[in-house]
C-alpha atoms as a PDB file:
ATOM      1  CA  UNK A   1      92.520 119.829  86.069  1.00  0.00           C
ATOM      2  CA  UNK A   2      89.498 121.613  88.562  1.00  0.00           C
ATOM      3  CA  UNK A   3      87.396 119.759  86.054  1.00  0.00           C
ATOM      4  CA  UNK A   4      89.036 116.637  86.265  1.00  0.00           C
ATOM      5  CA  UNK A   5      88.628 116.709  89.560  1.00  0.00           C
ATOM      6  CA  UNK A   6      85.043 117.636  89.862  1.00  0.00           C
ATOM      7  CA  UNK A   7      84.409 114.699  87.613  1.00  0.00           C
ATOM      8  CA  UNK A   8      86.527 112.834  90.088  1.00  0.00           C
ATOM      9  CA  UNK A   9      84.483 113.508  93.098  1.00  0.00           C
ATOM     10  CA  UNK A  10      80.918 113.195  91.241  1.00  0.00           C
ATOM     11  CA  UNK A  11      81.935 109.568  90.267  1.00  0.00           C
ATOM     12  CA  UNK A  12      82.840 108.967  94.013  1.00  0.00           C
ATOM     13  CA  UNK A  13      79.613 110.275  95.041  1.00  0.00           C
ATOM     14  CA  UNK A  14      77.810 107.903  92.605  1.00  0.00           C
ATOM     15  CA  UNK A  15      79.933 105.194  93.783  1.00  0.00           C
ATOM     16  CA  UNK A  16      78.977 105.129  97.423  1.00  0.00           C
ATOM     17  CA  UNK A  17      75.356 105.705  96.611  1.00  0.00           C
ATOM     18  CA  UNK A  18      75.464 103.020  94.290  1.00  0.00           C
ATOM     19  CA  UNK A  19      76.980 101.101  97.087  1.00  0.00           C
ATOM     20  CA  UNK A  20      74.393 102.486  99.677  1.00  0.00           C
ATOM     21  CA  UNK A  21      71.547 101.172  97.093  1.00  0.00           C
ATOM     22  CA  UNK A  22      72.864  97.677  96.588  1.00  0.00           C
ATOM     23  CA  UNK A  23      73.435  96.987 100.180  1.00  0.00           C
ATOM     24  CA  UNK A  24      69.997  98.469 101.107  1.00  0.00           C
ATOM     25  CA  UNK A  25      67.968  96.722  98.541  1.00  0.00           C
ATOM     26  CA  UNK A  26      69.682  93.808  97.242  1.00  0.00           C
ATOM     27  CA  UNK A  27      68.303  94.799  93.803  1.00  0.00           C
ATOM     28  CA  UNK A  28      69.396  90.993  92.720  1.00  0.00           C
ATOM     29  CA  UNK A  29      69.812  87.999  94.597  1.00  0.00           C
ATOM     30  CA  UNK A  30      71.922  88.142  98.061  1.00  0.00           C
ATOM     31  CA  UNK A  31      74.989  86.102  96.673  1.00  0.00           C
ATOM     32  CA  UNK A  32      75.170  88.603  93.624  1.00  0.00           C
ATOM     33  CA  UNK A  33      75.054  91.824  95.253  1.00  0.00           C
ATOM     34  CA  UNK A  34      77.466  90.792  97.699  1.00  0.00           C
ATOM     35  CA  UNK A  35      79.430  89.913  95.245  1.00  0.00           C
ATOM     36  CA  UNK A  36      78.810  93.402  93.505  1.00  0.00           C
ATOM     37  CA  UNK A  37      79.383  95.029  96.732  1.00  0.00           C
ATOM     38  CA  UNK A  38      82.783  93.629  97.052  1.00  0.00           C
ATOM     39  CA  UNK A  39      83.362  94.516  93.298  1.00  0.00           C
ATOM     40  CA  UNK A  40      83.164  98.629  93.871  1.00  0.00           C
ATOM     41  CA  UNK A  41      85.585  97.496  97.179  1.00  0.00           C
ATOM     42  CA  UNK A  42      88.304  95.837  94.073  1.00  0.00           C
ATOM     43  CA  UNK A  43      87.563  98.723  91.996  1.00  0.00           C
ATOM     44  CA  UNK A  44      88.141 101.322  94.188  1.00  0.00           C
ATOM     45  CA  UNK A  45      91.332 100.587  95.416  1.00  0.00           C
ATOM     46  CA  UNK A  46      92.472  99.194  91.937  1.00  0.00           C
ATOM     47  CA  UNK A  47      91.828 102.642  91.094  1.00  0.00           C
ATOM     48  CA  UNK A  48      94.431 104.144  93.767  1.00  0.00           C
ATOM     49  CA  UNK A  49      96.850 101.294  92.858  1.00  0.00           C
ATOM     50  CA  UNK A  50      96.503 102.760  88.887  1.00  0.00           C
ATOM     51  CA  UNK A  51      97.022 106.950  89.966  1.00  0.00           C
ATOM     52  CA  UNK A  52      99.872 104.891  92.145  1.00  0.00           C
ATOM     53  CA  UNK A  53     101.235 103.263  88.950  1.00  0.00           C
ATOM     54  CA  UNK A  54     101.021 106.679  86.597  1.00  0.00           C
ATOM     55  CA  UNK A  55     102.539 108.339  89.746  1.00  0.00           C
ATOM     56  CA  UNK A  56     105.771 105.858  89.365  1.00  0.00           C
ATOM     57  CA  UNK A  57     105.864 105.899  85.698  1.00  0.00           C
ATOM     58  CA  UNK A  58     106.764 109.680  86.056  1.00  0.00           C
ATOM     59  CA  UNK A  59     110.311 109.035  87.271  1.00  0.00           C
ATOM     60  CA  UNK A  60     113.481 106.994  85.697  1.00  0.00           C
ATOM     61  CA  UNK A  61     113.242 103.143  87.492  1.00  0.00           C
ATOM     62  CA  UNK A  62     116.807 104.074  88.836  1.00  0.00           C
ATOM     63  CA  UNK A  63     115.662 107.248  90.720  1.00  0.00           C
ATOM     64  CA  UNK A  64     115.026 106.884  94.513  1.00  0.00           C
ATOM     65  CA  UNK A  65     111.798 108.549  94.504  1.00  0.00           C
ATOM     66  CA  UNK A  66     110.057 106.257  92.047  1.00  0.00           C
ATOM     67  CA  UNK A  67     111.436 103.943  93.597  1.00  0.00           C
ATOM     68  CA  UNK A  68     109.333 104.611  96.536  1.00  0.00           C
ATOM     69  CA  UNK A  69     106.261 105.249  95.130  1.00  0.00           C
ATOM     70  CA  UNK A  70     106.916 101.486  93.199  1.00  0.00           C
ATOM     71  CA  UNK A  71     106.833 100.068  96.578  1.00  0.00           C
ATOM     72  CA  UNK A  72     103.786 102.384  97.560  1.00  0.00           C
ATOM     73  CA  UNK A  73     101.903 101.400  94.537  1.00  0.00           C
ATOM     74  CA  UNK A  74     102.776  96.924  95.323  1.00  0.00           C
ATOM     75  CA  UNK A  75     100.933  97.929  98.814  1.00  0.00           C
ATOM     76  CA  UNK A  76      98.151  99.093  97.151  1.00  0.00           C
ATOM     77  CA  UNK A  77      98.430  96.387  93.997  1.00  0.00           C
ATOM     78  CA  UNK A  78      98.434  93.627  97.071  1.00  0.00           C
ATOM     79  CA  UNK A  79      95.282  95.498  98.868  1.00  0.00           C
ATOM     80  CA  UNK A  80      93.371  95.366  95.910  1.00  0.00           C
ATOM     81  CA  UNK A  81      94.120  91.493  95.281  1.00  0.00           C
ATOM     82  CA  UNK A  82      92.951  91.358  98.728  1.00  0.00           C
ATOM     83  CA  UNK A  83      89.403  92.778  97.878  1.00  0.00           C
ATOM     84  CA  UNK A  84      89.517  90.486  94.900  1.00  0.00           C
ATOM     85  CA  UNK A  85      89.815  87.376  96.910  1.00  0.00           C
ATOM     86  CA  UNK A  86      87.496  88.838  99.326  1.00  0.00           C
ATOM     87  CA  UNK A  87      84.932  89.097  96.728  1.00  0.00           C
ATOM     88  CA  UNK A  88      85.644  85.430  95.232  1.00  0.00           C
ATOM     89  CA  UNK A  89      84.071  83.622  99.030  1.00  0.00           C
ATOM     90  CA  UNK A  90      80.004  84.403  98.404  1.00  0.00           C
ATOM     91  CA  UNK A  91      80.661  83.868  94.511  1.00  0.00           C
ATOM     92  CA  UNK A  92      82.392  80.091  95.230  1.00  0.00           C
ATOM     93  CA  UNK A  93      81.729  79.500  98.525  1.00  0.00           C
ATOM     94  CA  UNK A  94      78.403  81.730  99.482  1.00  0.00           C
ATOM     95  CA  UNK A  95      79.713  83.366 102.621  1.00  0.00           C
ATOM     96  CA  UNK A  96      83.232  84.482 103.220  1.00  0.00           C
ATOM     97  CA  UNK A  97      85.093  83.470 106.599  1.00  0.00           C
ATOM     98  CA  UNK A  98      86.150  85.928 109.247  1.00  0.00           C
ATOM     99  CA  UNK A  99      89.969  84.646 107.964  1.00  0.00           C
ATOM    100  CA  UNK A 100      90.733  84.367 104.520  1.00  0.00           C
ATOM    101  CA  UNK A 101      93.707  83.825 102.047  1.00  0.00           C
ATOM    102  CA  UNK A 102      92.250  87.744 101.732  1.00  0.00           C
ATOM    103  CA  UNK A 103      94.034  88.506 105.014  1.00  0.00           C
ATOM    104  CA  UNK A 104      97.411  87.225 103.649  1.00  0.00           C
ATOM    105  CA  UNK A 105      97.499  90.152 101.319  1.00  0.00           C
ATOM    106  CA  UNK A 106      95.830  92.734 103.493  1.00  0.00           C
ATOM    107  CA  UNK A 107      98.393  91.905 105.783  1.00  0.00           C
ATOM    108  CA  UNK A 108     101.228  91.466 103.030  1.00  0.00           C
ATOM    109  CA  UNK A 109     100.072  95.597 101.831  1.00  0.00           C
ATOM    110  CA  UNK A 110     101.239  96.565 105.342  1.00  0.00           C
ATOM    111  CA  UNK A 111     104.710  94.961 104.637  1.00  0.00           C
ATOM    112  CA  UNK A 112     105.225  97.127 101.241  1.00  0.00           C
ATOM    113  CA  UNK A 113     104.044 100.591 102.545  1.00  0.00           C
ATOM    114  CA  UNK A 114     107.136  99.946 105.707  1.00  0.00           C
ATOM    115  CA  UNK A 115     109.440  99.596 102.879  1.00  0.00           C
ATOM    116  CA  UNK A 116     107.959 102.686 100.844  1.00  0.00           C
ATOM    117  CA  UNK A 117     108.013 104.804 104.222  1.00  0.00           C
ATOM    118  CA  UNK A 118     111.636 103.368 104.315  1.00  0.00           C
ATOM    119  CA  UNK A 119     112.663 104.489 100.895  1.00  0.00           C
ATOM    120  CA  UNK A 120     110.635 108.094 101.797  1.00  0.00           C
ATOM    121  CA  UNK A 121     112.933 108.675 105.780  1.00  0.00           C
ATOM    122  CA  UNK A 122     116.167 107.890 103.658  1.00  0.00           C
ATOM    123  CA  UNK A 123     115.189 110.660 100.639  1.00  0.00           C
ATOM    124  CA  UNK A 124     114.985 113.203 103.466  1.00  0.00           C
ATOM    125  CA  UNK A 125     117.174 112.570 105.745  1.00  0.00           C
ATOM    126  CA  UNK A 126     119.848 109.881 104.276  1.00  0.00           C
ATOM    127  CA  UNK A 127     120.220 108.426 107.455  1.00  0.00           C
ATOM    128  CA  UNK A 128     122.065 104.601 108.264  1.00  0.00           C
ATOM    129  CA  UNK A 129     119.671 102.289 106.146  1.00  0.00           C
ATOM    130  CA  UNK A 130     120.155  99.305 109.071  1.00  0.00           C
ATOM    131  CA  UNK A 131     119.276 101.698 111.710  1.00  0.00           C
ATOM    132  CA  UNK A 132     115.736 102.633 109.976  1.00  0.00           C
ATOM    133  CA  UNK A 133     115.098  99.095 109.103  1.00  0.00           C
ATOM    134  CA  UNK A 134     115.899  98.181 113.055  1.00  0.00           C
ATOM    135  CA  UNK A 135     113.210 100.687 113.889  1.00  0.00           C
ATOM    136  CA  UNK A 136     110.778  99.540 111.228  1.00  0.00           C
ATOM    137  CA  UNK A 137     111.371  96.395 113.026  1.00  0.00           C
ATOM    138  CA  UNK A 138     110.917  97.572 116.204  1.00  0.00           C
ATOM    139  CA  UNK A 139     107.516  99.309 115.232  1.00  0.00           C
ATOM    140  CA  UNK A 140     105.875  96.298 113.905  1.00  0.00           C
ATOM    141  CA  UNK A 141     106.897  93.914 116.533  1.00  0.00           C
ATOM    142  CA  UNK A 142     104.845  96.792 118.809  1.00  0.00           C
ATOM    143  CA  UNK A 143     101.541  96.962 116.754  1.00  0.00           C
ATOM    144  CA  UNK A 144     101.945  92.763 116.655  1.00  0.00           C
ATOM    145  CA  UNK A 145     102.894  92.488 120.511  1.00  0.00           C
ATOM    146  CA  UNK A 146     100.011  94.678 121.514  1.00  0.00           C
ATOM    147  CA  UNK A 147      97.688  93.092 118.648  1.00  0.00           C
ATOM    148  CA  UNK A 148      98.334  89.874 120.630  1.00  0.00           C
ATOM    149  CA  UNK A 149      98.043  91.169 124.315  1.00  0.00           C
ATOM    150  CA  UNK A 150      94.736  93.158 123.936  1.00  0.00           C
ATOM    151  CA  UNK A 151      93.126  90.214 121.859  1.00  0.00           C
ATOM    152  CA  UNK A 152      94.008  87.904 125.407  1.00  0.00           C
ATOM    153  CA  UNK A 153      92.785  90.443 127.373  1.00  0.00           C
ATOM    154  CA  UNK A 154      89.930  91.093 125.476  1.00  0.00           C
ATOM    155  CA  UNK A 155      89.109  87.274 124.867  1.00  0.00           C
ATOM    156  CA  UNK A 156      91.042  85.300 127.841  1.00  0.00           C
ATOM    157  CA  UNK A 157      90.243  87.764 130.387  1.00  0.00           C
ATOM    158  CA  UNK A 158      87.536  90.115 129.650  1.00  0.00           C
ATOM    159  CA  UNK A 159      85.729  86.315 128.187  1.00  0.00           C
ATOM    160  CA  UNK A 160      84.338  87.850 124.416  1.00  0.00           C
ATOM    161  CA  UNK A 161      82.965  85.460 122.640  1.00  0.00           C
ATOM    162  CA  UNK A 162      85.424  84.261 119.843  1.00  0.00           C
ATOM    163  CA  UNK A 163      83.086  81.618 118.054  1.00  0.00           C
ATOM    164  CA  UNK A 164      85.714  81.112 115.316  1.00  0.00           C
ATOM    165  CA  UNK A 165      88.981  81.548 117.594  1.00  0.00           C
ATOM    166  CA  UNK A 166      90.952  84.362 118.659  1.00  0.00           C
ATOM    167  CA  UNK A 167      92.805  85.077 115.115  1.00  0.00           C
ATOM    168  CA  UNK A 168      89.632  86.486 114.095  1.00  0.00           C
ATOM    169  CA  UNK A 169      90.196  88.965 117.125  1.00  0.00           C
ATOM    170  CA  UNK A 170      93.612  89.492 116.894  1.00  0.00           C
ATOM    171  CA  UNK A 171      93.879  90.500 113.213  1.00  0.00           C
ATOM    172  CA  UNK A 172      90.863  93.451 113.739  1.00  0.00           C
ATOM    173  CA  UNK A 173      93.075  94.595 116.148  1.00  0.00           C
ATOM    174  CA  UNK A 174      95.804  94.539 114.273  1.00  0.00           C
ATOM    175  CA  UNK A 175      94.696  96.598 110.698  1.00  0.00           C
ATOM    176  CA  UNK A 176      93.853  99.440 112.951  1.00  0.00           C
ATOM    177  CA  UNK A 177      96.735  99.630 115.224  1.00  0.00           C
ATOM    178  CA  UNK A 178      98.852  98.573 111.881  1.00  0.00           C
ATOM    179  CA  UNK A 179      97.214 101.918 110.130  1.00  0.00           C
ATOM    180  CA  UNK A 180      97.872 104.064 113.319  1.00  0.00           C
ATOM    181  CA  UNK A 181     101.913 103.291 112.596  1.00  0.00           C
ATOM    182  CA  UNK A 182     101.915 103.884 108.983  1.00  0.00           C
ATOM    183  CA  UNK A 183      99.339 107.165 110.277  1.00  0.00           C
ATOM    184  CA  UNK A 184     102.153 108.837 112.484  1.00  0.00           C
ATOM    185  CA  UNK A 185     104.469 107.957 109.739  1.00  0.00           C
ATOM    186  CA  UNK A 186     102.258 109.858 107.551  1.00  0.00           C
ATOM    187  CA  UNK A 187     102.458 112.713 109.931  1.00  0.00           C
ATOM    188  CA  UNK A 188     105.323 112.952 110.352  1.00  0.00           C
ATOM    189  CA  UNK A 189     106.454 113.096 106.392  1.00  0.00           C
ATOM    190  CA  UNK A 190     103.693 116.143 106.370  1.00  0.00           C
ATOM    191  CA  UNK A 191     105.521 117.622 108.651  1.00  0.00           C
ATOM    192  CA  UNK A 192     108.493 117.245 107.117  1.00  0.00           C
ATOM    193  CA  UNK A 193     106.723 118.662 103.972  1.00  0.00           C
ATOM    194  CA  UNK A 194     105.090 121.437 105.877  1.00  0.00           C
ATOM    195  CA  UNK A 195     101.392 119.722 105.268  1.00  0.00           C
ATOM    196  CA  UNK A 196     102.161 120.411 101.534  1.00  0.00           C
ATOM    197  CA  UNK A 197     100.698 118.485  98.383  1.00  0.00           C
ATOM    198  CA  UNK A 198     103.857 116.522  98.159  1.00  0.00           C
ATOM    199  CA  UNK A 199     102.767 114.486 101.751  1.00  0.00           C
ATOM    200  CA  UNK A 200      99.025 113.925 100.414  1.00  0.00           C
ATOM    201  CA  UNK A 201      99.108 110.222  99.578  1.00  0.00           C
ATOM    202  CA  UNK A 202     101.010 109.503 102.937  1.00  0.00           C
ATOM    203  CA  UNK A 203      98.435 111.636 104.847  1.00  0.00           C
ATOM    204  CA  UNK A 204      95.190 109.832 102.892  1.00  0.00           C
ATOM    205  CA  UNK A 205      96.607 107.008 104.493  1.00  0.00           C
ATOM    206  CA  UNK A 206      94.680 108.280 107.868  1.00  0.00           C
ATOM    207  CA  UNK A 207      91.212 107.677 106.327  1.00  0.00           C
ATOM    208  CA  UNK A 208      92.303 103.450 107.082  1.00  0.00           C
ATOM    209  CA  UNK A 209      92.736 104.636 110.835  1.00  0.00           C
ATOM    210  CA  UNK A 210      89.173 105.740 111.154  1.00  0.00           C
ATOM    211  CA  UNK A 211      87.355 103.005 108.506  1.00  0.00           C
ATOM    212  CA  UNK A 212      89.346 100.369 110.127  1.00  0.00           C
ATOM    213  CA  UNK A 213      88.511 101.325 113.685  1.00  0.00           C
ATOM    214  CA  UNK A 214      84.580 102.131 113.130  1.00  0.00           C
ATOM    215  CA  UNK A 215      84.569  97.975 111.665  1.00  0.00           C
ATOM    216  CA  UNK A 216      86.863  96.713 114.472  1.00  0.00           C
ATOM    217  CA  UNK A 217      84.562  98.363 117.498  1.00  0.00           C
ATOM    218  CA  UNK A 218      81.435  97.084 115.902  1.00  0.00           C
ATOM    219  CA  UNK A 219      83.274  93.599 115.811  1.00  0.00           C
ATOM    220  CA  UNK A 220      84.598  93.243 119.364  1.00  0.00           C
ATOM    221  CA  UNK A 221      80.869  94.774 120.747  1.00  0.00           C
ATOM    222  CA  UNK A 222      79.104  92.326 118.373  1.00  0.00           C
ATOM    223  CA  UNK A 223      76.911  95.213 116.922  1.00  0.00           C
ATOM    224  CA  UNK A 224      78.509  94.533 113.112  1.00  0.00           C
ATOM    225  CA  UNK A 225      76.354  92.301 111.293  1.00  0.00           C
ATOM    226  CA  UNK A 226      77.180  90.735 108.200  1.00  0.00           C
ATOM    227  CA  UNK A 227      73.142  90.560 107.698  1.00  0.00           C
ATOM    228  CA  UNK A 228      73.200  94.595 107.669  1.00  0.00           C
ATOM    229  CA  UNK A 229      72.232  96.931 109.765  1.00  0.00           C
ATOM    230  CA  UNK A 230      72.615 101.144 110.163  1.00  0.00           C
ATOM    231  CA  UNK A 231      76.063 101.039 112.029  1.00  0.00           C
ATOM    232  CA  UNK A 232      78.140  97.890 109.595  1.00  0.00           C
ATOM    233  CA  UNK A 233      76.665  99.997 106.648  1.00  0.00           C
ATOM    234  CA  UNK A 234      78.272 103.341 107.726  1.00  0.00           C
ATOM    235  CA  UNK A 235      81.587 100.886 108.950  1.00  0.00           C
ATOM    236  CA  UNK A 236      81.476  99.608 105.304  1.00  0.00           C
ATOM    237  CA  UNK A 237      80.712 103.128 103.417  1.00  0.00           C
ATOM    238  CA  UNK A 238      83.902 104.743 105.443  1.00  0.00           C
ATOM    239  CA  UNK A 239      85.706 101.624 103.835  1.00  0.00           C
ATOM    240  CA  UNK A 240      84.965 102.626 100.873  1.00  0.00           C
ATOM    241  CA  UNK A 241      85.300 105.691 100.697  1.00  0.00           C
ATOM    242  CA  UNK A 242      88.569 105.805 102.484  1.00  0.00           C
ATOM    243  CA  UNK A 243      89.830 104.157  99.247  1.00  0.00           C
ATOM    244  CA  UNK A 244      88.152 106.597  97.124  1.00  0.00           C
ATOM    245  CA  UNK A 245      90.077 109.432  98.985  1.00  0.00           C
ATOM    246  CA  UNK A 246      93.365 108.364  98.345  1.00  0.00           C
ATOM    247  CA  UNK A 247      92.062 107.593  94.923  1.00  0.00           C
ATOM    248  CA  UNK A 248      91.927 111.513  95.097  1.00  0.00           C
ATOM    249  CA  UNK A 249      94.788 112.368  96.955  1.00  0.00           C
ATOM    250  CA  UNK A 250      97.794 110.245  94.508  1.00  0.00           C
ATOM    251  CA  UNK A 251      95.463 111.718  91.511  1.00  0.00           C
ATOM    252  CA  UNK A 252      96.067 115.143  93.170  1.00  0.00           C
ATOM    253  CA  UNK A 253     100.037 114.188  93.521  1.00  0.00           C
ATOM    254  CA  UNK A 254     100.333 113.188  89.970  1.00  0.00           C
ATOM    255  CA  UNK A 255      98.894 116.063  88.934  1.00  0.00           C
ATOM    256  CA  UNK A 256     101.463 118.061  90.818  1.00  0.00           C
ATOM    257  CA  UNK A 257     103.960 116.289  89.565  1.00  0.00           C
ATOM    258  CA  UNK A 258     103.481 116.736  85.743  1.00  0.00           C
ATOM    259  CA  UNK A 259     102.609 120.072  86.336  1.00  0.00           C
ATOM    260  CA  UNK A 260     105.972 120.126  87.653  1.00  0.00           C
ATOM    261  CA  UNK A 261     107.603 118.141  84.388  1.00  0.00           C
ATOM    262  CA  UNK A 262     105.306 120.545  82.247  1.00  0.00           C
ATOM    263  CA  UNK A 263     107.034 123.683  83.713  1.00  0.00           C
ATOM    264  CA  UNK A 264     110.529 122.164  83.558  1.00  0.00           C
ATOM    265  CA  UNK A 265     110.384 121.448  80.248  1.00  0.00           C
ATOM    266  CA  UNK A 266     109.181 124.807  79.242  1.00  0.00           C
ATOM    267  CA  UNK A 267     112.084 126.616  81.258  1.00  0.00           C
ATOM    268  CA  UNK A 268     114.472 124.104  79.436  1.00  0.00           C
ATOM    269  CA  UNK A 269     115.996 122.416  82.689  1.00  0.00           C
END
């Protein structure tokens, strides 16, 4: 498994420089390595959606924790569509739009991982299902509400530019803030596991927090350029590699939990 690993985290080194080299040097034409870039983007988090899928296929579809890591693994399934579509705009239409049909399923990801944290709050504490769905509820109308009042204050009142109108604004504000809930979510299911290996996918969750906000300040200061430059390349390498990490964390979980099947069938349980 060490070596597994290893091999894991040599092929995510090669990835990013490989990404590093393409978006430094364009070694083809611009439309085709943009298009390539956006490929290791779809194949790095189809990767985590795959570890997610293994992960699920290691319970019955009946029991409640596969059925949590099912819903888990459709938010990743729908991210990686995402990235798909995102990569389709410079291959079709040249140059992809600040809004896409791409946000629809970034947004859409969000939506499954509140139902997998569900299904995780009610395997620990089997509390009132309606109550936790009221305060999932309650949670995203907060990261929308304050989406929406920060893009006004930052575009009605503060007056930054928004050439292509304020949803542009509004829905960088909102993936961060979005991964800051699912974030203390996270946290709080490590705590609940003690920081164990059982709350690692939840916790590599947190990378999103940081990728997201490194692209969205570059955004609303108007130093991220789509052109290139030092700062959008490190945004866009975090990105990446914030995929690649939970890659590596729901690898690590799966191998905990078939060396957990592996000693259970040896002791005869």
């Amino acid at each position: 498994m060490r070596t597994t690993k290893f091999l894991f985290v040599l092929a995510a080194g090669v990835f990013t420089l490989a990404y590093v080299y393409i978006y430094q040097e364009e070694p083809i034409s611009p439309l085709w390595s943009e298009a390539a870039l956006s490929l290791l983007y779809t194949l790095a988090a189809g990767l985590a959606a795959l570890f997610m899928a293994m992960v699920y296929h290691q319970f019955e579809p009946d029991e409640p924790a596969g059925q949590m890591w099912r819903f888990f693994m459709w938010g990743l399934w729908t991210w990686a569509l995402a990235e798909a579509v995102w990569g389709l705009y410079p291959v079709i239409w040249e140059e992809a739009p600040l809004v896409s049909v791409a946000d629809i399923f970034w947004a859409g990801g969000y939506v499954w991982f509140a139902v997998a944290l569900m299904h995780q709050y009610q395997l620990v504490y089997g509390a009132d299902g309606r109550w936790r769905w009221r305060h999932v509820a309650l949670v995203a109308g907060g990261v929308v509400a304050t989406s929406a009042l920060l893009t006004f204050l930052l575009v009605g009142v503060a007056g930054l530019k928004a050439e292509d109108g304020w949803l542009p604004v509004f829905l960088n504000i909102f993936y961060p803030l979005g991964d800051g809930a699912l974030a203390l979510a996270a946290w709080r299911i490590a705590r609940l596991f003690r920081g164990g290996r059982w709350a690692r996918p939840w916790l590599a969750l947190l990378a999103f927090v940081v990728a997201d906000a490194a692209y969205t300040s570059l955004f609303i200061t108007g130093i991220y350029s789509f052109e290139g430059n030092l700062p959008s390349l490190l945004a866009d390498v975090l990105y990446l590699d914030a995929y690649l990490f939970l890659a590596f964390m729901i690898y690590d979980h799966l191998t905990l939990l078939r060396q957990g099947i592996s000693l259970s069938t040896v002791s005869g349980e």
